[in-house]
Protein backbone atom coordinates (compact mmCIF):
# COMPACT_ATOMS: atom_id res chain seq x y z
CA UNK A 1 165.78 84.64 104.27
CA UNK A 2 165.78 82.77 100.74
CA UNK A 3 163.59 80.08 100.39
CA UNK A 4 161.99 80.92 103.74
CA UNK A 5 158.19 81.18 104.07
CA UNK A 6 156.75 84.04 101.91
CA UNK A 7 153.61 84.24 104.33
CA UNK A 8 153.66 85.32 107.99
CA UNK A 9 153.96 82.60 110.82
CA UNK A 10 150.19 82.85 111.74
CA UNK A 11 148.84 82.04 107.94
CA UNK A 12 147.30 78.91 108.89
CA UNK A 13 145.90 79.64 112.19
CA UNK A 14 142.52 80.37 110.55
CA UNK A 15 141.01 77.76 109.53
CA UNK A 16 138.50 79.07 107.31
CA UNK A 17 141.93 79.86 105.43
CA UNK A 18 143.07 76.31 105.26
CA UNK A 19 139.54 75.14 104.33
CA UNK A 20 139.44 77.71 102.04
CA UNK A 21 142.56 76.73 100.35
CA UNK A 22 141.81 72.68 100.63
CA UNK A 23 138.33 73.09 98.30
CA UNK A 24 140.53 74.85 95.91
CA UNK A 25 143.06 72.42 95.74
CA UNK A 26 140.38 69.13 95.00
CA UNK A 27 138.70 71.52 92.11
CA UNK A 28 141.69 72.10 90.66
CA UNK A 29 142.50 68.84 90.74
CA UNK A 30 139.44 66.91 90.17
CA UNK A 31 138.14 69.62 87.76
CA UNK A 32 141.00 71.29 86.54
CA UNK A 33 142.41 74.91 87.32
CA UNK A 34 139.69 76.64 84.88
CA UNK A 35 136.88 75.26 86.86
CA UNK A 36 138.95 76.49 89.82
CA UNK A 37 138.64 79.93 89.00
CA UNK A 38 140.49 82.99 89.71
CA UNK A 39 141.44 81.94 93.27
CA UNK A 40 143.28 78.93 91.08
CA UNK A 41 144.88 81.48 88.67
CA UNK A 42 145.92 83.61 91.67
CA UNK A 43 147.87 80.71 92.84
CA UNK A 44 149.89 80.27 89.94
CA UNK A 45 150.39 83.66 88.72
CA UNK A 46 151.54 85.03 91.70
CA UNK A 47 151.80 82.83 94.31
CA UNK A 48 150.25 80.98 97.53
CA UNK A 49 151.09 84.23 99.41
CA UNK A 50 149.35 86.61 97.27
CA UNK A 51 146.21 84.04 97.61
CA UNK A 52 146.31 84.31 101.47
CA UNK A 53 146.64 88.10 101.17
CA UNK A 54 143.74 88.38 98.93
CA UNK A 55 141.94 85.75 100.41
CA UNK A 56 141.72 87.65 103.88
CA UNK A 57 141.47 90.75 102.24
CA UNK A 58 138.40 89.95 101.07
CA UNK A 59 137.20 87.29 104.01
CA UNK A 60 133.83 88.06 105.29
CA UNK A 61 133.80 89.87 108.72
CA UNK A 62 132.23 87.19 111.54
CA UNK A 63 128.76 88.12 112.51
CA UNK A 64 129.57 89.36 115.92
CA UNK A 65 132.21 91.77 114.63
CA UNK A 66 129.90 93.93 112.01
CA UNK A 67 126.71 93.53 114.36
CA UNK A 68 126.05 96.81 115.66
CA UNK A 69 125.14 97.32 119.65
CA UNK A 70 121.48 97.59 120.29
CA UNK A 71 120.58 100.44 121.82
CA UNK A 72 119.68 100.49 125.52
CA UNK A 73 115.88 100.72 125.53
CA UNK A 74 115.30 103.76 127.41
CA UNK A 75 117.28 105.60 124.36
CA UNK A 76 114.85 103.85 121.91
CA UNK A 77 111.75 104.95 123.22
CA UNK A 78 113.93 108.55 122.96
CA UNK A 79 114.38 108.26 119.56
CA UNK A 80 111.34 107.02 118.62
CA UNK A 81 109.70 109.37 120.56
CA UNK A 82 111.12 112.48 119.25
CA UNK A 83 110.80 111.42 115.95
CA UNK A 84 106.89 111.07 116.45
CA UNK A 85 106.89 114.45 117.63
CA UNK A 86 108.66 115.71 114.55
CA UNK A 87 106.39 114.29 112.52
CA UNK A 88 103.43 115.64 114.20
């Protein structure tokens, strides 16, 4: 639809994303685009969309998402176990 929204209905659910965007906005503005940096230049080469896109593109994963599962103790000692044997 023209002059619709350009980003999907959920883009400012996160709100790392809006705080994200808000410390942008006051260094460009109380600093000036350049001190902005390329998030800034993003913005106004190609649009607010293409700095959400890129923005959760490149988002750090949460903590508990790329933690891996420990393993169950039993299969520890396993490991551990046949690796000192391997060794020896």
């Amino acid at each position: 639809m023209p002059g619709g929204p350009k980003v999907d209905e959920d883009a400012g659910a996160s709100g790392d994303l809006v705080a994200n965007y808000e410390t942008l906005r006051t260094v460009a503005i109380t600093e000036g685009a350049v001190r902005a940096g390329l998030g800034a230049a993003l913005i106004v080469t190609k649009g607010l969309a293409a700095w959400v896109k890129g923005w959760r593109a490149l988002a750090p994963v949460p903590h508990s998402v790329r933690a891996p599962a420990a393993a169950p103790p039993g299969e520890l000692v396993d490991v551990l176990a046949a690796m000192a044997f391997a060794c020896a």
